[in-house]
C-alpha atoms as a PDB file:
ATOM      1  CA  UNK A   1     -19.322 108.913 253.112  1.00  0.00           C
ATOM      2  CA  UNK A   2     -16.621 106.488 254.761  1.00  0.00           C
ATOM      3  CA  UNK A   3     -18.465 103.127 252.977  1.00  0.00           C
ATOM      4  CA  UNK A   4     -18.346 105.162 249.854  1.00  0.00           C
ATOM      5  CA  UNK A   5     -14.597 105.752 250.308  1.00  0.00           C
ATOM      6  CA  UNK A   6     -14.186 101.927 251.284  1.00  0.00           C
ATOM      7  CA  UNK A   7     -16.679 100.655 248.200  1.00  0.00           C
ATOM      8  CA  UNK A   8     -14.464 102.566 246.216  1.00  0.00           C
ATOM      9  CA  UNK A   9     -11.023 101.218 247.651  1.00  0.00           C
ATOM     10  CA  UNK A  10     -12.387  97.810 246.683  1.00  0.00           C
ATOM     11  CA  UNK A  11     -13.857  98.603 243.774  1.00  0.00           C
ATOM     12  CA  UNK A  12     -10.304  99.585 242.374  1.00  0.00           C
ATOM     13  CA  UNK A  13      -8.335  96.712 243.932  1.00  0.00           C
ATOM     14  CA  UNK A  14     -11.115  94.291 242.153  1.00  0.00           C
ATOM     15  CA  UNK A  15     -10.692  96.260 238.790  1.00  0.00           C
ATOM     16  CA  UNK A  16      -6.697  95.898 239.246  1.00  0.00           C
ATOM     17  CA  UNK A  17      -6.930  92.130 239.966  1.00  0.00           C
ATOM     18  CA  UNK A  18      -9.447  91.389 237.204  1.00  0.00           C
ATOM     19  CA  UNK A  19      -7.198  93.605 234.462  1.00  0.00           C
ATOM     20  CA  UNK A  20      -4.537  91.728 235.524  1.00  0.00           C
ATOM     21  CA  UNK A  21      -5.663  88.257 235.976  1.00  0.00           C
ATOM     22  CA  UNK A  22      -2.756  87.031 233.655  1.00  0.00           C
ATOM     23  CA  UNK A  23      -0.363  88.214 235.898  1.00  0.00           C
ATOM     24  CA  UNK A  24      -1.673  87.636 239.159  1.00  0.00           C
ATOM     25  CA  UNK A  25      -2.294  83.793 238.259  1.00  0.00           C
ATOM     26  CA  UNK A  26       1.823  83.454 237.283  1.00  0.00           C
ATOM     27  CA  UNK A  27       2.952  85.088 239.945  1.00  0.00           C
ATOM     28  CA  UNK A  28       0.938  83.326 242.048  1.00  0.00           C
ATOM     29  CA  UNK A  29       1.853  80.291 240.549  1.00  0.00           C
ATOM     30  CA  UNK A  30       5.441  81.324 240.976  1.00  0.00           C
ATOM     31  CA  UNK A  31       4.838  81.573 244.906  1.00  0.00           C
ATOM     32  CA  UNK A  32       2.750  78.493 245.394  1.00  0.00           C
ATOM     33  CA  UNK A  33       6.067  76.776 243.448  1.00  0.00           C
ATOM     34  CA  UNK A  34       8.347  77.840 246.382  1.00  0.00           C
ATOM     35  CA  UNK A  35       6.000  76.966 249.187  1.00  0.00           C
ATOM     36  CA  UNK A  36       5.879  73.451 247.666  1.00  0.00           C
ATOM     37  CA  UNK A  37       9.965  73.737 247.465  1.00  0.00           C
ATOM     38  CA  UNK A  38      10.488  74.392 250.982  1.00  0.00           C
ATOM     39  CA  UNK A  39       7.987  71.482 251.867  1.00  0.00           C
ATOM     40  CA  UNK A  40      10.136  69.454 249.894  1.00  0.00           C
ATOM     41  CA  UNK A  41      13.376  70.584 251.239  1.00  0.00           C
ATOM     42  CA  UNK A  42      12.060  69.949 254.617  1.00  0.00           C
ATOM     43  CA  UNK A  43      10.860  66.318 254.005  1.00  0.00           C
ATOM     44  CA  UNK A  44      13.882  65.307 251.914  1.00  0.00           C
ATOM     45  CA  UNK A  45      16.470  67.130 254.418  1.00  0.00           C
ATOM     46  CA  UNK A  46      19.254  64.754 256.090  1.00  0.00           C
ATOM     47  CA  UNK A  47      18.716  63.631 259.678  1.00  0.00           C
ATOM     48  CA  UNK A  48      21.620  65.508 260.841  1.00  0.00           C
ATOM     49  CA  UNK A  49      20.924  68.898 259.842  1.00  0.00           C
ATOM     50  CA  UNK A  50      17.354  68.235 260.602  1.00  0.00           C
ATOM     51  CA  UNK A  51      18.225  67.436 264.091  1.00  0.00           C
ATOM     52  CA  UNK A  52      19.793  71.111 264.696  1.00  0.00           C
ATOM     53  CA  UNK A  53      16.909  73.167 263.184  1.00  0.00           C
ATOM     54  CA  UNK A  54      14.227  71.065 265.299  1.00  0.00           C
ATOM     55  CA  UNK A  55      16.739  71.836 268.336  1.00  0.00           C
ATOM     56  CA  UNK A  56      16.832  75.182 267.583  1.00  0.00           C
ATOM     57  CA  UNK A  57      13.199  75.887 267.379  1.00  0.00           C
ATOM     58  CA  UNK A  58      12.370  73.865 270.119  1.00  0.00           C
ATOM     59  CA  UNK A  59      15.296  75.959 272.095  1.00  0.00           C
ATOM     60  CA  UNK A  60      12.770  78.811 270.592  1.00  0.00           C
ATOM     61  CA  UNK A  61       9.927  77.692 272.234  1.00  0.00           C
ATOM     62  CA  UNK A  62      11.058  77.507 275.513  1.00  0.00           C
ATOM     63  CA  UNK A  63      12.858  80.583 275.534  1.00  0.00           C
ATOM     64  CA  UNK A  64       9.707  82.589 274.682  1.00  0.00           C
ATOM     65  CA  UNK A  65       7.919  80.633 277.606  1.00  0.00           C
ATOM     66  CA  UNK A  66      10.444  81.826 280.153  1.00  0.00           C
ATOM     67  CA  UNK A  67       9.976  85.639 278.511  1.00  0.00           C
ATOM     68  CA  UNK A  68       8.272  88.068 280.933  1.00  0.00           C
ATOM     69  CA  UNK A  69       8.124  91.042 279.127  1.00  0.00           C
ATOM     70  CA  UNK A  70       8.391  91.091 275.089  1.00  0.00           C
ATOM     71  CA  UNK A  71      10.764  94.227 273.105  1.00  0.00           C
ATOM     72  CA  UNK A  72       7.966  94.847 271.442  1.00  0.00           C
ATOM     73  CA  UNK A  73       9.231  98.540 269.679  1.00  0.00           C
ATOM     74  CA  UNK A  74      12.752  96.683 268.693  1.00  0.00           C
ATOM     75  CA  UNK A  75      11.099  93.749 267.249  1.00  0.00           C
ATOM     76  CA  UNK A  76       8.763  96.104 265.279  1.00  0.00           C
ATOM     77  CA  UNK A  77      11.731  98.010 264.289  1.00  0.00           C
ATOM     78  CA  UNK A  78      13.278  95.163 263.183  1.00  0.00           C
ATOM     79  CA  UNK A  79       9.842  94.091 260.909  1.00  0.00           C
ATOM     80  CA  UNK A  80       9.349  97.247 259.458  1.00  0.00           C
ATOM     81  CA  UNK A  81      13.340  97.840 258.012  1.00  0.00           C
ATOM     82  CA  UNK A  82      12.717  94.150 256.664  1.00  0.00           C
ATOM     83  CA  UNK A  83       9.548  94.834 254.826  1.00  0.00           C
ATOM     84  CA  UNK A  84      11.007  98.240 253.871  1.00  0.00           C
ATOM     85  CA  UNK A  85      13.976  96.177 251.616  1.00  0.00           C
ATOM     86  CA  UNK A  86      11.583  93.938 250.428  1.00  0.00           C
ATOM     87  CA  UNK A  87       9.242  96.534 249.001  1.00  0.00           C
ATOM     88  CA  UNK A  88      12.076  98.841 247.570  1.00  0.00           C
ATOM     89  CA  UNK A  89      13.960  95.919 246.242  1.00  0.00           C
ATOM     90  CA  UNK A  90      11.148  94.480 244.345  1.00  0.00           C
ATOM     91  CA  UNK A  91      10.403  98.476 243.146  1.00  0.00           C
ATOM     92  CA  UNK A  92      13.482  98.616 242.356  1.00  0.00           C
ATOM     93  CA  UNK A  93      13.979  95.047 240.383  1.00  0.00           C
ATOM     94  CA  UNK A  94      10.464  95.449 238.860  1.00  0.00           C
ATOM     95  CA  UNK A  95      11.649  99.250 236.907  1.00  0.00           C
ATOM     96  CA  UNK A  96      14.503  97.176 235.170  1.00  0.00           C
ATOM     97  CA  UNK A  97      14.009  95.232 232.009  1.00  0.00           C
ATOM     98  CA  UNK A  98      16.720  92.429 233.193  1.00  0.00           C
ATOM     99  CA  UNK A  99      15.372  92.765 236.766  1.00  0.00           C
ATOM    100  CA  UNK A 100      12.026  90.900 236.594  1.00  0.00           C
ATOM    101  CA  UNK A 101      13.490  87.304 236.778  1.00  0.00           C
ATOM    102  CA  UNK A 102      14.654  88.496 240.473  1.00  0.00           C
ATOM    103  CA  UNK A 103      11.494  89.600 241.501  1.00  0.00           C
ATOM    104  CA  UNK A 104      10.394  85.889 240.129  1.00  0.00           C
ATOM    105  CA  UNK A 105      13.167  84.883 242.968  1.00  0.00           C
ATOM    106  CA  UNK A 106      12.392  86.744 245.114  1.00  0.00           C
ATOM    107  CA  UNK A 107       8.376  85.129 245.203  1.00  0.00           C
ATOM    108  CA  UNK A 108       9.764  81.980 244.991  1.00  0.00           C
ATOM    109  CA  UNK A 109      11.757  82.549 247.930  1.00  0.00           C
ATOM    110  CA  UNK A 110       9.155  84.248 249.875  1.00  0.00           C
ATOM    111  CA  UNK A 111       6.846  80.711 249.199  1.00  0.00           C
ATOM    112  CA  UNK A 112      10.117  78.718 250.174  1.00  0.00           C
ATOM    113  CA  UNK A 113      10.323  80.540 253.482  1.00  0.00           C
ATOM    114  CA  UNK A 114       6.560  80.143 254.127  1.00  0.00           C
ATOM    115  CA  UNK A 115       6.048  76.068 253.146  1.00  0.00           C
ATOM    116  CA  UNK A 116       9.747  75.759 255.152  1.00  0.00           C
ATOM    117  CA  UNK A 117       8.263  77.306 258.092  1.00  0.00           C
ATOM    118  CA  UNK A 118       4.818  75.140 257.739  1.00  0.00           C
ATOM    119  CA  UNK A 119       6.469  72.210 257.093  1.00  0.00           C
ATOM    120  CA  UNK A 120       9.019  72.242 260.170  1.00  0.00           C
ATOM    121  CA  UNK A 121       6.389  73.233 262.588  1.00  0.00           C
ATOM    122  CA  UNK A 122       4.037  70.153 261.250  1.00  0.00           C
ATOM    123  CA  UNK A 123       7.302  68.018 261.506  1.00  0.00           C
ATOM    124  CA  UNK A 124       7.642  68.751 265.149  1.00  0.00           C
ATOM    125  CA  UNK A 125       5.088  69.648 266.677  1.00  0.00           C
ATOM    126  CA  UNK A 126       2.770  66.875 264.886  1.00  0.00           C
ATOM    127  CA  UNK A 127      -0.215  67.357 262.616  1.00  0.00           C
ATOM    128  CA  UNK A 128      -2.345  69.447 264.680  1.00  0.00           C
ATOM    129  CA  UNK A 129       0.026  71.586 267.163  1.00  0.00           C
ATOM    130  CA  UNK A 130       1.729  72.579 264.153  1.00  0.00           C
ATOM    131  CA  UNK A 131      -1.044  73.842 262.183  1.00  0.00           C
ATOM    132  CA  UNK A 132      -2.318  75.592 265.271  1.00  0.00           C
ATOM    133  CA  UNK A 133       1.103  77.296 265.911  1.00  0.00           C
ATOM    134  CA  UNK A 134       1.576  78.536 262.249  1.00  0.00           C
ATOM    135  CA  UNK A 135      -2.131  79.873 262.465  1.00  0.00           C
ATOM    136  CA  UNK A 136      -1.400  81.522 265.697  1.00  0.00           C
ATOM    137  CA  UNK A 137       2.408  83.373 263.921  1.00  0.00           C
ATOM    138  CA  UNK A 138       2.037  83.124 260.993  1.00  0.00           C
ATOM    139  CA  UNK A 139      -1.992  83.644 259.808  1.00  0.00           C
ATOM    140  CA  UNK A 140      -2.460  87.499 260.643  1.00  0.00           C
ATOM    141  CA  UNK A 141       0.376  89.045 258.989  1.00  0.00           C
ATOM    142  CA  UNK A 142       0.446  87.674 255.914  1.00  0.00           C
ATOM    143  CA  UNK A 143      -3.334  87.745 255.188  1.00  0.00           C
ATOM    144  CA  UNK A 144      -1.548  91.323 254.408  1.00  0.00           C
ATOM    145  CA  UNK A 145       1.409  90.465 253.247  1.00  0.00           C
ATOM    146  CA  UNK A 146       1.008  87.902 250.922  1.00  0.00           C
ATOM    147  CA  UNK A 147      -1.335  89.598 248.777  1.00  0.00           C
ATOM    148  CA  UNK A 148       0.771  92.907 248.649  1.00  0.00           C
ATOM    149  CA  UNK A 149       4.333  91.167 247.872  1.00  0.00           C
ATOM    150  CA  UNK A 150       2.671  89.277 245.295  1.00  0.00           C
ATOM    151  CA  UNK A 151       0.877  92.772 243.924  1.00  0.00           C
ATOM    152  CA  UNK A 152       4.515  94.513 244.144  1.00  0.00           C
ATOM    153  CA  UNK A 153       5.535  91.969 241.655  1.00  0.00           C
ATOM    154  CA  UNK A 154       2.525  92.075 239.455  1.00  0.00           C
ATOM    155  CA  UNK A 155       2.927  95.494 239.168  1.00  0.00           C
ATOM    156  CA  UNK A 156       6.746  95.298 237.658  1.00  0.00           C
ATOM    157  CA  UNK A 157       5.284  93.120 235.201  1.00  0.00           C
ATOM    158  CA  UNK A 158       2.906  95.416 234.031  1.00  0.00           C
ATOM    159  CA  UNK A 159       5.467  98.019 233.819  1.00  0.00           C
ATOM    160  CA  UNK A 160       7.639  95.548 231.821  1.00  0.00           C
ATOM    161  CA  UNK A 161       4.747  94.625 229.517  1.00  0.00           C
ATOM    162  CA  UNK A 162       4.339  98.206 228.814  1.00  0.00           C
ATOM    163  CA  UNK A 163       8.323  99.674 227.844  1.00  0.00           C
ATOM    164  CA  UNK A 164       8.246  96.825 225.879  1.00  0.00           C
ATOM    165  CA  UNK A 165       4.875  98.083 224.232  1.00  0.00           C
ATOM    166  CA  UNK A 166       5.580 101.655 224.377  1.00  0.00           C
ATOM    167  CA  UNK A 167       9.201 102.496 224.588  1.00  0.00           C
ATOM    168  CA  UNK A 168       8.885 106.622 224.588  1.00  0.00           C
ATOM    169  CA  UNK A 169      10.194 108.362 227.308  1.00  0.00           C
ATOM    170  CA  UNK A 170       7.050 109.744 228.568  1.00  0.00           C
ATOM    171  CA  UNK A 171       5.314 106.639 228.376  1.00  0.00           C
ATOM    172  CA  UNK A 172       8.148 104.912 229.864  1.00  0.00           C
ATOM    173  CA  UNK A 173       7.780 107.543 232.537  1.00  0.00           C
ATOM    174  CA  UNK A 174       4.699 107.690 233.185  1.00  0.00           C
ATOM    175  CA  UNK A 175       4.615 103.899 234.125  1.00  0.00           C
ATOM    176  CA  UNK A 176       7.369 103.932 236.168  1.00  0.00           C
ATOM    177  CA  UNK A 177       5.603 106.960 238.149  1.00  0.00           C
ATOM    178  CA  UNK A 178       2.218 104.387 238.245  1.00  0.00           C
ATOM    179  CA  UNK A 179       4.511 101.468 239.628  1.00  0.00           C
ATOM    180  CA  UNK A 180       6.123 104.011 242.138  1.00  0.00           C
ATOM    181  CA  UNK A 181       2.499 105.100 243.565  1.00  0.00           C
ATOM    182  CA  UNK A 182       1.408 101.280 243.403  1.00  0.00           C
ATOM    183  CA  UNK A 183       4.380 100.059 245.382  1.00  0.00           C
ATOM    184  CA  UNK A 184       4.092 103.021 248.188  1.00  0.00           C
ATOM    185  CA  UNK A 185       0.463 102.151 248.783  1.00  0.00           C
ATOM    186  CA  UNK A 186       1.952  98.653 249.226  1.00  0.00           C
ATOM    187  CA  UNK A 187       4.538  99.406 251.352  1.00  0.00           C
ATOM    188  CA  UNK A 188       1.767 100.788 253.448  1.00  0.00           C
ATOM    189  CA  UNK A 189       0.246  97.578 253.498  1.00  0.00           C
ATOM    190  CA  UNK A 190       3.731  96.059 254.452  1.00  0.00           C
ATOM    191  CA  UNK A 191       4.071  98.430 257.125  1.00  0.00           C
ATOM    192  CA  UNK A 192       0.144  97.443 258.851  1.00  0.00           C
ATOM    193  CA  UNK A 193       1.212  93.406 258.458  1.00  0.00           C
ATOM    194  CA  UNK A 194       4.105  94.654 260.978  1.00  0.00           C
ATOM    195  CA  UNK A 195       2.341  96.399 263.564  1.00  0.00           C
ATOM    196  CA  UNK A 196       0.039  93.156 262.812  1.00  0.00           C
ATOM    197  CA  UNK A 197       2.805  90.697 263.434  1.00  0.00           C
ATOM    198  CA  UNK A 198       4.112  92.488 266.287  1.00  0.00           C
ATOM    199  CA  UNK A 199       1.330  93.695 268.667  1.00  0.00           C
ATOM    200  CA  UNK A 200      -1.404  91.040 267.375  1.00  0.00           C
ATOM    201  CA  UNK A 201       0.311  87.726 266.427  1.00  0.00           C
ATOM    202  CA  UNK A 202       3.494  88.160 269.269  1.00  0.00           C
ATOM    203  CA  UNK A 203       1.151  89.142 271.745  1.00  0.00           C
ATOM    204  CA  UNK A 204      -1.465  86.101 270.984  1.00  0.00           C
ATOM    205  CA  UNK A 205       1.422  83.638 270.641  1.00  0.00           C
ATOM    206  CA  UNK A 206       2.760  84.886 274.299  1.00  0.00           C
ATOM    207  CA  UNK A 207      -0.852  83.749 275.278  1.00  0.00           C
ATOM    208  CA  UNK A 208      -1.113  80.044 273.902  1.00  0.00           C
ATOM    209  CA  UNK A 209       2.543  79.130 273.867  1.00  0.00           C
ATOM    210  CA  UNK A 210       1.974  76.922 276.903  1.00  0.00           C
ATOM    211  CA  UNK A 211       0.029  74.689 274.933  1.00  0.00           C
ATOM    212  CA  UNK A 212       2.951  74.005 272.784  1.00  0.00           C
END
């Protein structure tokens, strides 16, 4: 009865992908943009303000050596209230007509933050302690997240598409309501890549950050 349930889970998330294929490909598009932005940002940043960032993440690296004992219910606090804005600002940005060009921003700057983040580790940590590092923090989470911010965005577009084809109130209703659903089964998801981050990814990097 449970593989039922779970063929069925998949089943719709395939169907939802495949309807929207249009959509998913842009946005996607959209995020792959900003990764390649902050990779360029990093490699074309001045020496100076280079200098303090690889300072300060090196500073990070020790410090979370010396740590004994990791706050793991703050830090998870702290993850979940973040994902919480993101999901009910891209809800929120993806109901309004005018608003989907932010939730475009807001991809691209999700991508940014994710090639930045690649890219500086690579920088200092060389070719192959850097991949290994961003595997190790960043790989988990956002095998969830990823998919579900960029779903979140999809699904504002689809709204959009359809006011724009259908502008009665209960139609225009009715979608919102859809989008609504959509984004709190989402914010689910956002809500499992935290525990994820926190108890699986801070836990494993507490193991192997000696090696860095």
């Amino acid at each position: 009865m449970r593989e039922r349930k779970e063929f069925k889970v998949l089943k719709i998330i395939k169907e939802h992908v495949i309807n929207n294929k249009k959509e998913y490909a842009i946005v996607f598009l959209i995020f792959v943009v900003g990764i390649f932005s902050g990779v360029f940002f990093i490699n074309n940043i001045q020496e100076e303000p280079k200098t303090e960032i690889i300072n300060y993440l090196n500073q990070f690296v020790e410090k979370f050596k010396g740590l004994e004992k990791i706050n793991s219910i703050e830090l998870l606090k702290n993850s979940i209230m973040q994902n919480v804005i993101l999901a009910i600002t891209i809800w929120f940005f993806g109901t309004t007509v005018i608003g989907i060009p932010i939730v475009f921003g807001i991809i691209i700057y999700r991508g940014f933050c994710l090639g930045y983040t690649i890219s500086l580790c690579i920088t200092i940590m060389g070719l192959g302690k850097g991949i290994n590092f961003v595997l190790v923090t960043l790989l988990l989470q956002n095998i969830l997240l990823i998919p579900a911010i960029l779903a979140l965005a999809v699904s504002g577009i689809k709204l959009y598409k359809s006011i724009v084809k259908d502008k009665r109130k209960e139609n225009i209703k009715l979608e919102i309501l859809r989008h609504t659903v959509f984004s709190i089964i989402m914010l689910i998801v956002l809500l499992i890549a935290s525990v994820v981050e926190i108890f699986m990814s801070t836990n494993l990097l507490k193991l192997v950050i000696k090696y860095f």
